[in-house]
N, C-alpha and C. Protein backbone atom coordinates (compact mmCIF):
# COMPACT_ATOMS: atom_id res chain seq x y z
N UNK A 1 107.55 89.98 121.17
CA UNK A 1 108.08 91.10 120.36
C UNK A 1 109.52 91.39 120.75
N UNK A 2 110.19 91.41 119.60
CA UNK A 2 112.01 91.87 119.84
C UNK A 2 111.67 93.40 119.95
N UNK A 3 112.33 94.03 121.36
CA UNK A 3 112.11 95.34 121.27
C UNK A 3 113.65 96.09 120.89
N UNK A 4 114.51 94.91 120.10
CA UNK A 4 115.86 95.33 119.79
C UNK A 4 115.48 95.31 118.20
N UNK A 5 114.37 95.38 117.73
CA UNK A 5 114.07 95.57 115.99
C UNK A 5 113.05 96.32 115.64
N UNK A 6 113.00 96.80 114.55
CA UNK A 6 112.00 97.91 114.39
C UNK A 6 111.83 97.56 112.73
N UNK A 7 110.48 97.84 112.89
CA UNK A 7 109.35 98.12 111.43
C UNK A 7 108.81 99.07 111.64
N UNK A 8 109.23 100.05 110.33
CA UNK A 8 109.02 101.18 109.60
C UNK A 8 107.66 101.13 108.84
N UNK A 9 106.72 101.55 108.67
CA UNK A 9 105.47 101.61 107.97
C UNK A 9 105.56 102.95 107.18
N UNK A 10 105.27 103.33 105.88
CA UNK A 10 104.77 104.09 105.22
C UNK A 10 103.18 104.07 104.95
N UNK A 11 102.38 105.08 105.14
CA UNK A 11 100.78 105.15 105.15
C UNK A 11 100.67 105.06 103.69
N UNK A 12 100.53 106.43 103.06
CA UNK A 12 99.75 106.64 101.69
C UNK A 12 100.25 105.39 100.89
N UNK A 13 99.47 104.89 100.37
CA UNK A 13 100.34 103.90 99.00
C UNK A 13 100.66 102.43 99.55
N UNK A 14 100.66 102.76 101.04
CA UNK A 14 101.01 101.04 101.82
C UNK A 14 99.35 100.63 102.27
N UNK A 15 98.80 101.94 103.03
CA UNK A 15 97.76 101.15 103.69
C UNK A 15 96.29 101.84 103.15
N UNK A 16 96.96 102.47 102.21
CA UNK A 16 95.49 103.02 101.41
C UNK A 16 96.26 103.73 99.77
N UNK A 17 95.12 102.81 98.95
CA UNK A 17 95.40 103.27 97.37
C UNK A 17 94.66 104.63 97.45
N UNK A 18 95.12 105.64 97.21
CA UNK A 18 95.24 107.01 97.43
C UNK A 18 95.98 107.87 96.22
N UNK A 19 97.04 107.49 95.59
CA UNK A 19 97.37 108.31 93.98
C UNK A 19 96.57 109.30 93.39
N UNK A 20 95.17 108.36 93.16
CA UNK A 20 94.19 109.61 92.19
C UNK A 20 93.71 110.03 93.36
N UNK A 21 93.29 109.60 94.79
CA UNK A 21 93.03 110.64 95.50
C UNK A 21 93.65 112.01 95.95
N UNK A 22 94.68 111.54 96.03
CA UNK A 22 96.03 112.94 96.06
C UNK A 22 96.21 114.04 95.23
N UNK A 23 95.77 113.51 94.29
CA UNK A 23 96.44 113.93 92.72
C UNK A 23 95.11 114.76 92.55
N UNK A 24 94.17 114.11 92.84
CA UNK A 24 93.01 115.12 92.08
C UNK A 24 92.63 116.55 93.79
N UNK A 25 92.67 115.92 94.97
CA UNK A 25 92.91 117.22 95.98
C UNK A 25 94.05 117.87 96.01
N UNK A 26 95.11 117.47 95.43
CA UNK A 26 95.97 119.17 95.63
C UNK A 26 95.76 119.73 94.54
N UNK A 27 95.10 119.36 93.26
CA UNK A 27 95.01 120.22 91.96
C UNK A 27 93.83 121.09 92.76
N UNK A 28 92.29 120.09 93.19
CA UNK A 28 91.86 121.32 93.98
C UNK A 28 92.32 122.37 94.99
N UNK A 29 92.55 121.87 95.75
CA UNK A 29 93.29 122.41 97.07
C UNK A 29 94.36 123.92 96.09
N UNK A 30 95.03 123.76 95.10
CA UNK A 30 95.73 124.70 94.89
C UNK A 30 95.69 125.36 93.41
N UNK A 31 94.49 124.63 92.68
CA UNK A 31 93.36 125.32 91.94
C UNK A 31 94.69 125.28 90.70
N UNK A 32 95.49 124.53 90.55
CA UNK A 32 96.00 124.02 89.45
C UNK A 32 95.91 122.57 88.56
N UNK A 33 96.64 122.07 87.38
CA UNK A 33 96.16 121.36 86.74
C UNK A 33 97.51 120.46 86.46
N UNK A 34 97.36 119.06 86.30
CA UNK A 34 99.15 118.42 86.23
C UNK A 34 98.20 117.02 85.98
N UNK A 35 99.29 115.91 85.33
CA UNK A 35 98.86 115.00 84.81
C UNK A 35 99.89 113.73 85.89
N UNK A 36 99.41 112.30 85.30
CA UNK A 36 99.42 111.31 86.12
C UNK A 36 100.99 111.36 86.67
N UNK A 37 102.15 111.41 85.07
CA UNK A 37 103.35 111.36 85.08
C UNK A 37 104.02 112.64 85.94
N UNK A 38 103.26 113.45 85.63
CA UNK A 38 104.34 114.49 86.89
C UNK A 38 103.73 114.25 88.10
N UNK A 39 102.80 113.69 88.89
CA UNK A 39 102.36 113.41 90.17
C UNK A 39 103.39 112.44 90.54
N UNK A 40 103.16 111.33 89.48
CA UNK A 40 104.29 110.00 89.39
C UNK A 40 105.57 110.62 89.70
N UNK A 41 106.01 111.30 88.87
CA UNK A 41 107.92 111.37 88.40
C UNK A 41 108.22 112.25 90.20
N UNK A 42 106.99 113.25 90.32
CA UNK A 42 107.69 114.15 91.93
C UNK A 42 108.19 113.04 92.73
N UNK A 43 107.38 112.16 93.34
CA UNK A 43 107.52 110.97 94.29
C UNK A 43 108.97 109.98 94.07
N UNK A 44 109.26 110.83 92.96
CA UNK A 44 110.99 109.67 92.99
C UNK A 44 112.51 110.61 94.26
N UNK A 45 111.47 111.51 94.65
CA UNK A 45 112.47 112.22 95.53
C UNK A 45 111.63 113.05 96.64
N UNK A 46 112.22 113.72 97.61
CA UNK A 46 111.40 113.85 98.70
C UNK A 46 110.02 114.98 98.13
N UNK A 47 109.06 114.60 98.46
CA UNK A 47 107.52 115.26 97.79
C UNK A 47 108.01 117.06 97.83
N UNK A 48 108.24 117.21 99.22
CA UNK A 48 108.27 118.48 99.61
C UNK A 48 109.23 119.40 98.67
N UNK A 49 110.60 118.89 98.59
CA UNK A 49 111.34 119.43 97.84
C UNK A 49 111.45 119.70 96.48
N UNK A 50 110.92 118.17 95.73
CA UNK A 50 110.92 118.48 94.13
C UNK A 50 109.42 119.32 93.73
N UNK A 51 110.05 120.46 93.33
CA UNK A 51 108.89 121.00 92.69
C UNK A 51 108.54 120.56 90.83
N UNK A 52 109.41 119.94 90.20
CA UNK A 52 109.16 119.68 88.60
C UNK A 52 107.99 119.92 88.74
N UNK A 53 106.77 119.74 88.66
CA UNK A 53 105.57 119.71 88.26
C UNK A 53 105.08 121.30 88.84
N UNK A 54 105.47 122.07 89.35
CA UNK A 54 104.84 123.16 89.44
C UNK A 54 104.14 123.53 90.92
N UNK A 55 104.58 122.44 91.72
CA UNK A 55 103.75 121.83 92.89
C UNK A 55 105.36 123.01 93.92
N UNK A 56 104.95 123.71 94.87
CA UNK A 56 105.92 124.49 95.29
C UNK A 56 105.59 124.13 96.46
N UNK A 57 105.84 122.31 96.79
CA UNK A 57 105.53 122.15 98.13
C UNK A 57 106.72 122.03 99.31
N UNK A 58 107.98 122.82 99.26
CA UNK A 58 108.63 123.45 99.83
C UNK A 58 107.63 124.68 100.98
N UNK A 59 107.22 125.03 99.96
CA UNK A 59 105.85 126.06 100.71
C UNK A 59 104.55 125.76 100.82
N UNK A 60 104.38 124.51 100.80
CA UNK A 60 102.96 123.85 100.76
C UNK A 60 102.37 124.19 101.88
N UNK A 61 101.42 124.75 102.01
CA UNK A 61 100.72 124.90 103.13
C UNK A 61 99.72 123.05 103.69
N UNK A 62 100.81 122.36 104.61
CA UNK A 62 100.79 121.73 104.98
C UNK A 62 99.07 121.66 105.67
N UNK A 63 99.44 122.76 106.49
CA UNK A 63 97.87 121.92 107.44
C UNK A 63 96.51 122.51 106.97
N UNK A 64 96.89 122.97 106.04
CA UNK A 64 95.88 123.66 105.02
C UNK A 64 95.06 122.41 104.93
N UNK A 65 95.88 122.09 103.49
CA UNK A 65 95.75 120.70 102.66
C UNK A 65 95.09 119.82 103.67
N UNK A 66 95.77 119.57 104.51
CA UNK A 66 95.39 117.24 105.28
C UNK A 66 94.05 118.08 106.04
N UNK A 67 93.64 119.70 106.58
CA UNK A 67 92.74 119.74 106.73
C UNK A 67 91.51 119.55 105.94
N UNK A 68 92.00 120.11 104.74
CA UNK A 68 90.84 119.53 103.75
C UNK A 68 90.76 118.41 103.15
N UNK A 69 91.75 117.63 103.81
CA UNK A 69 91.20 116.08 103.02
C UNK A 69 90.53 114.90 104.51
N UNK A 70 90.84 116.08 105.57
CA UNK A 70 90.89 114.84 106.25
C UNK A 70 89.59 114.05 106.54
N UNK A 71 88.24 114.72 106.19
CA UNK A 71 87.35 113.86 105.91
C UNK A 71 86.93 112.67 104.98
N UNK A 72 87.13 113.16 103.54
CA UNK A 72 87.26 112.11 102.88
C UNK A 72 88.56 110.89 103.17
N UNK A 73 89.63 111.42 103.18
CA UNK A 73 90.66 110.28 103.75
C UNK A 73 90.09 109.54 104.78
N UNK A 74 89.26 109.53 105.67
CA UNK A 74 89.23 108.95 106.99
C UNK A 74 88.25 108.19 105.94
N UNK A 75 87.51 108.34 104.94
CA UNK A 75 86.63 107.05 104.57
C UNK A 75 86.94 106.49 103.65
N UNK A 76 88.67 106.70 103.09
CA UNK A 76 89.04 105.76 102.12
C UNK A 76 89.04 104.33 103.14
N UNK A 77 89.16 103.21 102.02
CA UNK A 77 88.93 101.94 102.60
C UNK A 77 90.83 101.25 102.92
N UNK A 78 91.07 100.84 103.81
CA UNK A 78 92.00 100.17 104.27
C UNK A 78 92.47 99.07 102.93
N UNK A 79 93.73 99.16 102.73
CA UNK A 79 94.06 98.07 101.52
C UNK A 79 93.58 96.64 102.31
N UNK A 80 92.94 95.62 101.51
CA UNK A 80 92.80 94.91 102.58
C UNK A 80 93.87 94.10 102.83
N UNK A 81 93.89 93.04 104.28
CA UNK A 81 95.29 92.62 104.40
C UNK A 81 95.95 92.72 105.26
N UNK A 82 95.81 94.65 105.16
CA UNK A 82 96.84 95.31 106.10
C UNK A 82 96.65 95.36 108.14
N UNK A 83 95.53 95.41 107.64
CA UNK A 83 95.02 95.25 109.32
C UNK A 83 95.58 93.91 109.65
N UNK A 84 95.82 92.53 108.72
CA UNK A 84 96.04 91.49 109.47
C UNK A 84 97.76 91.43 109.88
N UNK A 85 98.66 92.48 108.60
CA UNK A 85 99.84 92.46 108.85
C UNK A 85 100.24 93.57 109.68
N UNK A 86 99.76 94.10 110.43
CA UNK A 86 99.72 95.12 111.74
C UNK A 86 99.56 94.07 112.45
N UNK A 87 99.25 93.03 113.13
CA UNK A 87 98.61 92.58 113.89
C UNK A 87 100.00 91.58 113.98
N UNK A 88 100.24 91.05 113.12
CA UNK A 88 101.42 89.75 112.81
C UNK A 88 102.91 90.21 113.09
N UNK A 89 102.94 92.07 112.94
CA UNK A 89 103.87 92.75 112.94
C UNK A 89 104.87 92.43 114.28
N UNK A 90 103.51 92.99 115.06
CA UNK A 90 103.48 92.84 116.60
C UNK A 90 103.95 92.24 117.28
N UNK A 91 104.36 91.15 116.81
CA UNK A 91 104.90 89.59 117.54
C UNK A 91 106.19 89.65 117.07
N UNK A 92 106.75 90.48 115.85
CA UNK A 92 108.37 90.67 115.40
C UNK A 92 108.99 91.42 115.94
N UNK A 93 108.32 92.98 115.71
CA UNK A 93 109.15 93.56 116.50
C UNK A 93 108.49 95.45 117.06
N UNK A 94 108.88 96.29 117.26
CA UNK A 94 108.73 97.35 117.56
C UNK A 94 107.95 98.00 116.25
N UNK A 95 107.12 99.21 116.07
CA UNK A 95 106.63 99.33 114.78
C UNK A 95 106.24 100.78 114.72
N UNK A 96 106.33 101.54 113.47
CA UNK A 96 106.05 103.28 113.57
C UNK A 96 105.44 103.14 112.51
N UNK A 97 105.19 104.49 111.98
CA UNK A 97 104.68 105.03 110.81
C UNK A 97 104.93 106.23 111.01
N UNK A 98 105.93 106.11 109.47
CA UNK A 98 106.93 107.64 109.14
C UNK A 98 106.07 107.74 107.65
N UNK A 99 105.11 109.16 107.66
CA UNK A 99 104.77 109.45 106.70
C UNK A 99 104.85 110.79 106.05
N UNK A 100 104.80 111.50 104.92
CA UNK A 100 104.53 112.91 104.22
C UNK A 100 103.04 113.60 104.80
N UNK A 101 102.07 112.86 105.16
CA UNK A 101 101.06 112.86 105.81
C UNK A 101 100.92 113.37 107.34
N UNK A 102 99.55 113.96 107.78
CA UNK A 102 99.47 114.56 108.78
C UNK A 102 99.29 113.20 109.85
N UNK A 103 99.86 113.70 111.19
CA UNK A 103 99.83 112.40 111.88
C UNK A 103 98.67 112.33 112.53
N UNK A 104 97.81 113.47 112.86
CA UNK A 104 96.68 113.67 112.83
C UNK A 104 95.54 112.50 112.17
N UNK A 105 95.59 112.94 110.89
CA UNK A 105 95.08 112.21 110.33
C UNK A 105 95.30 110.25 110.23
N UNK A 106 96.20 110.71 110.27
CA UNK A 106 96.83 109.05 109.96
C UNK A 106 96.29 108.28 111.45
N UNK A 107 96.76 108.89 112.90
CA UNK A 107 96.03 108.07 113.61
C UNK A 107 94.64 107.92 113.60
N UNK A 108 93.51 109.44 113.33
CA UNK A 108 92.13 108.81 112.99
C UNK A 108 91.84 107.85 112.17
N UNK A 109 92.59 107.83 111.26
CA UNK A 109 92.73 107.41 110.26
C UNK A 109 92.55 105.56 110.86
N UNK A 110 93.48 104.89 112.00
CA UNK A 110 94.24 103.85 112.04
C UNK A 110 92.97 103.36 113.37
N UNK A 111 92.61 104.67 114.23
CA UNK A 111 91.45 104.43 115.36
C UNK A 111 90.08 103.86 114.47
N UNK A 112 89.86 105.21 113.61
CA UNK A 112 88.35 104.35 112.42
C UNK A 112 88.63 102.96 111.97
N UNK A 113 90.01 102.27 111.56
CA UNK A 113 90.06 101.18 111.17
C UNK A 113 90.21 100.02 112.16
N UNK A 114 90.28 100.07 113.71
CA UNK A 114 90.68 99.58 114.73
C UNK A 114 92.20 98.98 114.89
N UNK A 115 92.71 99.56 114.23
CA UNK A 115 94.18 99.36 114.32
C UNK A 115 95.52 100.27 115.05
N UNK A 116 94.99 101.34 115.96
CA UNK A 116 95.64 102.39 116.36
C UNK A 116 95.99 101.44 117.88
N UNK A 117 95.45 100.95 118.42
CA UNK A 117 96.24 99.84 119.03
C UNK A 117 97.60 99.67 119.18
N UNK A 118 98.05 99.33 117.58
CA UNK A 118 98.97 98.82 117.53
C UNK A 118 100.66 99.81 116.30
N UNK A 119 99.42 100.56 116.32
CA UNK A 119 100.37 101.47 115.40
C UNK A 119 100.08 103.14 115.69
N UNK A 120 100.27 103.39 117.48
CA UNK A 120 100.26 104.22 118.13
C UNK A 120 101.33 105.56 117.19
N UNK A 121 102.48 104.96 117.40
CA UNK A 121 103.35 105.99 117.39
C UNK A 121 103.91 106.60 115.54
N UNK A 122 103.54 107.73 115.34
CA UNK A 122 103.41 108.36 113.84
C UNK A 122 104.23 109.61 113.90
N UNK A 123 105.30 109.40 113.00
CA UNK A 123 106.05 110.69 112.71
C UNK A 123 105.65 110.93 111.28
N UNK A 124 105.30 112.32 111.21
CA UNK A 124 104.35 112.99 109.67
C UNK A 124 104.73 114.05 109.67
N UNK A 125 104.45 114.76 108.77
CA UNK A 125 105.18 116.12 108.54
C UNK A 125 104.88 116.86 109.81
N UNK A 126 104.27 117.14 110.68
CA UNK A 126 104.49 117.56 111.88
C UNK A 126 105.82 117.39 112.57
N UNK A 127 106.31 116.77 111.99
CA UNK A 127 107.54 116.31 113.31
C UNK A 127 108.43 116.99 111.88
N UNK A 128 108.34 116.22 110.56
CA UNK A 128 109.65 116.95 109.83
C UNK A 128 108.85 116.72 108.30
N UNK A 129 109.10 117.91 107.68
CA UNK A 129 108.99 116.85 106.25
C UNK A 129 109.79 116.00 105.60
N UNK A 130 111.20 115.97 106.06
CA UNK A 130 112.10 115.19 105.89
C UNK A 130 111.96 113.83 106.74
N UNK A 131 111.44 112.57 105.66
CA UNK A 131 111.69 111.09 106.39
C UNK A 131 112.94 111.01 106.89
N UNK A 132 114.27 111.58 106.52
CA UNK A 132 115.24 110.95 106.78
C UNK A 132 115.56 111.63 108.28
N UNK A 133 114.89 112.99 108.82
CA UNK A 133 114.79 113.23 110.03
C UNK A 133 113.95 112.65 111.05
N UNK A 134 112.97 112.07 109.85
CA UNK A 134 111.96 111.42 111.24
C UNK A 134 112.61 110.19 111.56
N UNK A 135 113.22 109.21 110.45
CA UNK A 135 114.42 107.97 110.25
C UNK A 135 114.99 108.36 111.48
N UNK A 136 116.04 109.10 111.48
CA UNK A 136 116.79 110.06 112.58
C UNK A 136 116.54 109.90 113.83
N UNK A 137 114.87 110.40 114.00
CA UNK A 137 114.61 110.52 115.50
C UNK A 137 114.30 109.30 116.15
N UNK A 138 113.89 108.74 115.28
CA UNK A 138 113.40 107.04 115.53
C UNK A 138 114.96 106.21 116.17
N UNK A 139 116.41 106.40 115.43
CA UNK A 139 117.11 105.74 115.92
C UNK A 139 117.89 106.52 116.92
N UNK A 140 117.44 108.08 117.08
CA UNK A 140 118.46 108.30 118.39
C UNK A 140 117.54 108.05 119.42
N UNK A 141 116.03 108.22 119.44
CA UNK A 141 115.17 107.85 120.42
C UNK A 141 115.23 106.07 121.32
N UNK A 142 115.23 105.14 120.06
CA UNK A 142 115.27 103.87 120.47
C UNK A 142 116.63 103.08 120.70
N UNK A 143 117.77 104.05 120.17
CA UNK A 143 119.20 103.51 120.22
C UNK A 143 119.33 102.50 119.17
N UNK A 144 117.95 102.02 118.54
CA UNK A 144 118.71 100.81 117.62
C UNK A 144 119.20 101.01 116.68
N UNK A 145 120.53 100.32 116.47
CA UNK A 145 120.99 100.36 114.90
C UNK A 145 120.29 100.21 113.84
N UNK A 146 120.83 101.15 113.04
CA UNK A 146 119.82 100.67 111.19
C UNK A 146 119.78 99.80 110.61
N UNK A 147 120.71 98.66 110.96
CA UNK A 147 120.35 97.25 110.49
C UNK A 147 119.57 96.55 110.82
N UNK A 148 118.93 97.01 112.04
CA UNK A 148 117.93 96.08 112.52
C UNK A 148 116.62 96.66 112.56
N UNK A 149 116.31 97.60 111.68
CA UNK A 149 115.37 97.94 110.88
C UNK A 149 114.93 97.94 109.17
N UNK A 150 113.19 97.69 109.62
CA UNK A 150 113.04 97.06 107.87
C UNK A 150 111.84 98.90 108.06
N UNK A 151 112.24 99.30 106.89
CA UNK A 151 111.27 100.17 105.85
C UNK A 151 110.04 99.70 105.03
N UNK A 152 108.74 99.63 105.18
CA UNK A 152 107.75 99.19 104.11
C UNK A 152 107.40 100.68 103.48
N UNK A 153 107.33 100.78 102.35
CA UNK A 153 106.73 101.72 101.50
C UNK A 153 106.55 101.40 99.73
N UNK A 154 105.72 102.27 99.02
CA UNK A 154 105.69 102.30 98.23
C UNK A 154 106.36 103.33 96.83
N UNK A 155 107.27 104.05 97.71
CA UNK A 155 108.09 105.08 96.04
C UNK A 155 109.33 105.12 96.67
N UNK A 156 110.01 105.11 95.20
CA UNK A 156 111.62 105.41 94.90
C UNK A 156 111.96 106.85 96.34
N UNK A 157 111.08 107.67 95.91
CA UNK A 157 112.12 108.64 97.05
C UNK A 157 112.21 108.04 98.34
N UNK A 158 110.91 107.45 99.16
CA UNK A 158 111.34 106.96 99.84
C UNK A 158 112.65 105.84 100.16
N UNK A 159 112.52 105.34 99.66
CA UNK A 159 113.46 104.25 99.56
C UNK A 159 115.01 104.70 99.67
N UNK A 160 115.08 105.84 98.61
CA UNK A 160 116.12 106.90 98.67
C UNK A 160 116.79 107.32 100.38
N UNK A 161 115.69 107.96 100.57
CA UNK A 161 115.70 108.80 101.56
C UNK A 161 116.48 107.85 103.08
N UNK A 162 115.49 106.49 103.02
CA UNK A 162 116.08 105.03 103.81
C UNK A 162 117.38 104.68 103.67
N UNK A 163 117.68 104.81 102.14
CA UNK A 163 119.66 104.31 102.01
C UNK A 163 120.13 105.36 102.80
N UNK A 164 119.72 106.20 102.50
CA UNK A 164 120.62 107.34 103.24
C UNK A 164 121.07 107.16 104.88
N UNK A 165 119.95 106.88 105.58
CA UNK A 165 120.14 106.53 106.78
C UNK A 165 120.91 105.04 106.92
N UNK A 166 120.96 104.27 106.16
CA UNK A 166 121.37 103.47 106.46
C UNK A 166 120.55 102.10 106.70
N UNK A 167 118.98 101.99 106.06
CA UNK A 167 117.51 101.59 106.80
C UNK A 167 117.25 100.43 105.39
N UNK A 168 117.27 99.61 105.40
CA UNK A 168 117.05 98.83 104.09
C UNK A 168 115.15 98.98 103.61
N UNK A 169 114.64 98.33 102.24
CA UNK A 169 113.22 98.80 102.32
C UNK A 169 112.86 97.35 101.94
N UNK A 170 111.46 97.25 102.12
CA UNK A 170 110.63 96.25 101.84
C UNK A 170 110.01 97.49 100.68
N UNK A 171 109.46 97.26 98.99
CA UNK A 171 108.88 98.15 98.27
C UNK A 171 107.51 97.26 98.16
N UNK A 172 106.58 98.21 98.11
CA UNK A 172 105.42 97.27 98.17
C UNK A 172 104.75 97.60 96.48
N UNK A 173 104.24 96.88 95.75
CA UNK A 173 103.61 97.15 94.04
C UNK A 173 102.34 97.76 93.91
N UNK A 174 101.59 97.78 95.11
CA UNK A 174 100.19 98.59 94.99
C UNK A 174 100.64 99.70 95.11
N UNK A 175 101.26 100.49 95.43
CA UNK A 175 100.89 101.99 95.93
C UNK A 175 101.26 103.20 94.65
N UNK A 176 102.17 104.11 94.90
CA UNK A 176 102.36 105.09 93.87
C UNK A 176 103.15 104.89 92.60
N UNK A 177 104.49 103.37 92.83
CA UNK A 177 105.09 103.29 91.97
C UNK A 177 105.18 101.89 91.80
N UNK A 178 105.54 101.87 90.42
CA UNK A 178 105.35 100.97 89.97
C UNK A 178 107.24 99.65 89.81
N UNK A 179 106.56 98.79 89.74
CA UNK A 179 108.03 97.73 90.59
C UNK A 179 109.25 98.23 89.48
N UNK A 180 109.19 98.75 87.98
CA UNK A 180 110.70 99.05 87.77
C UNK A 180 111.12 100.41 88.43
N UNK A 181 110.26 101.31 88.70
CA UNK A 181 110.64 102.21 88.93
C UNK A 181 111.07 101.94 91.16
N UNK A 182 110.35 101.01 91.59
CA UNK A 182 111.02 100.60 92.83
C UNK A 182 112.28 100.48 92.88
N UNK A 183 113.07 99.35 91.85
CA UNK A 183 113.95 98.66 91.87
C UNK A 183 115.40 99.29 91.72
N UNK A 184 114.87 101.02 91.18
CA UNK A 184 115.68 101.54 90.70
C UNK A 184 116.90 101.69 92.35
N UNK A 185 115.44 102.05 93.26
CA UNK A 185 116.47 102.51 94.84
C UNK A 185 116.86 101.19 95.91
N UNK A 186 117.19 99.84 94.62
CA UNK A 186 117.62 98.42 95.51
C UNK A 186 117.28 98.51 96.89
N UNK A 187 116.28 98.65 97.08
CA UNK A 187 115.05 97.67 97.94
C UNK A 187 115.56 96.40 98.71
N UNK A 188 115.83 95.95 99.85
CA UNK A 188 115.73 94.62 100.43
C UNK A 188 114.94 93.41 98.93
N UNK A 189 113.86 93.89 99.31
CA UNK A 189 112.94 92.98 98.43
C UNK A 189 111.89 93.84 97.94
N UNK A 190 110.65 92.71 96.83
CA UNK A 190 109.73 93.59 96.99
C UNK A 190 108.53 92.66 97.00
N UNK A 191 107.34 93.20 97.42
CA UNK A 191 105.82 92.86 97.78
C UNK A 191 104.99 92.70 96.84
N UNK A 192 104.73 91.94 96.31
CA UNK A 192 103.81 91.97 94.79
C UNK A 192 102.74 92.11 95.50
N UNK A 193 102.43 91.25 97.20
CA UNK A 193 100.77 91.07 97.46
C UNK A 193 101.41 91.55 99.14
N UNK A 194 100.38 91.68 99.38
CA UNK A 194 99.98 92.45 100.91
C UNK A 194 100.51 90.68 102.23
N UNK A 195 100.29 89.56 101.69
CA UNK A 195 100.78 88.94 102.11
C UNK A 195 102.28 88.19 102.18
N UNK A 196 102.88 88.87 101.39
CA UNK A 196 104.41 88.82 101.16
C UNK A 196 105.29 89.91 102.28
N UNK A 197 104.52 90.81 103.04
CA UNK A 197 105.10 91.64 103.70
C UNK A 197 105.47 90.58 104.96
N UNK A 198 104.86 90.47 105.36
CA UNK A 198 105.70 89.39 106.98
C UNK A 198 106.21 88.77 106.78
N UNK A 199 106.36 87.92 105.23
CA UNK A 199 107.40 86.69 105.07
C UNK A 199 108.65 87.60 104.65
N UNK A 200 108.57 88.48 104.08
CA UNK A 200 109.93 89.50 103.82
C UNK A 200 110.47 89.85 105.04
N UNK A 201 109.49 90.21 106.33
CA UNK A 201 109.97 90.43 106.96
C UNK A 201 110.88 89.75 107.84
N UNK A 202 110.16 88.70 108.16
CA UNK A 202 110.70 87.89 108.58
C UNK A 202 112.53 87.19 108.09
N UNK A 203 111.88 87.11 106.99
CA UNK A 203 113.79 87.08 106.12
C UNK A 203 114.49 88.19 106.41
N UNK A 204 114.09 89.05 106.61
CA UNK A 204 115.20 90.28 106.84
C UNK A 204 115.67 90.13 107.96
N UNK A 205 115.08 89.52 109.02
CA UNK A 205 115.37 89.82 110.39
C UNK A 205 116.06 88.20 110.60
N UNK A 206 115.82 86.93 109.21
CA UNK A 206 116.48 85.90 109.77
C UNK A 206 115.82 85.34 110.86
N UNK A 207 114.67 85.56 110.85
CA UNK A 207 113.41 84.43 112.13
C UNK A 207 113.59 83.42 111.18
């Protein structure tokens, strides 16, 4: 493992198809009603901030919510795949998971799947709701430059949020958005299949 490179992981949308799960617990969770396209269109910018849809998750009661999902989430099923590209990761380089998600959850989440091993360390809205602060802490903590980090996720804001820092993305096609609407935030590359992620990676880093 190069401990002079780093892989970025995004959870929801990378390592579990989750959309209609989301979509249909915060309508419960906050006893309102919204359709596919405004769940869709929020995610082109940071979740927390865009309210368009009526969603005032600026004030979201954060540990409300991942408390009430965190049972069912812990038995959504792992995209499959992903456990083998955690594993392959390992041998490239250093590896996190920066998510909108409780980190809480996300490590039960990664222990139930036997993969917390290797994808110990999780910045989630606990630490910031802003990715580009958790981005942040990741490179003043490890000193590495942003070039020598790859981003995996699945939506435009993210991706956004990555230029900003300076963090290029791998976009992956399963998760919340769909590849024109990826392409819009020029992406490194993108992932049609769960096995295209290590060979991207690998090109990025020039192995």
């Amino acid at each position: 493992m190069d401990k002079e490179k780093i892989i970025i992981f995004d959870f929801d949308g990378v390592f579990v198809d989750d959309f209609d799960f989301h979509k249909r617990h915060i309508q419960d969770f906050l006893g309102i009603k919204f359709d596919d396209k405004a769940f869709y269109d929020i995610h082109s910018g940071n979740v927390y901030e865009d309210d368009n849809i009526g969603l005032e998750l600026g004030e979201f009661d954060t540990v409300g919510y991942h408390k009430f999902i965190r049972d069912e989430l812990l038995m959504l099923s792992m995209v499959e795949g992903m456990a083998e590209v955690v594993k392959k990761v390992q041998e490239i380089a250093q590896s996190f998971v920066v998510s909108s998600g409780s980190e809480n959850n996300i490590h039960d989440f990664f222990v139930t799947n036997g993969v917390c091993e290797n994808l110990c360390t999780i910045y989630g809205v606990e630490t910031s709701p802003s990715k580009e602060k958790k981005f942040e802490k990741i490179l003043n903590e490890t000193g590495i430059m942003a070039d020598n980090i790859i981003f995996v996720t699945d939506t435009l804001g993210d991706i956004r949020e990555a230029n900003t820092m300076g963090i290029a993305s791998i976009a992956v096609t399963w998760g919340f958005h769909r590849e024109v609407t990826l392409l819009e935030g020029g992406p490194f590359a993108i992932a049609r299949k769960v096995g295209d992620i290590t060979n991207l990676i690998e090109q990025y880093f020039e192995i």
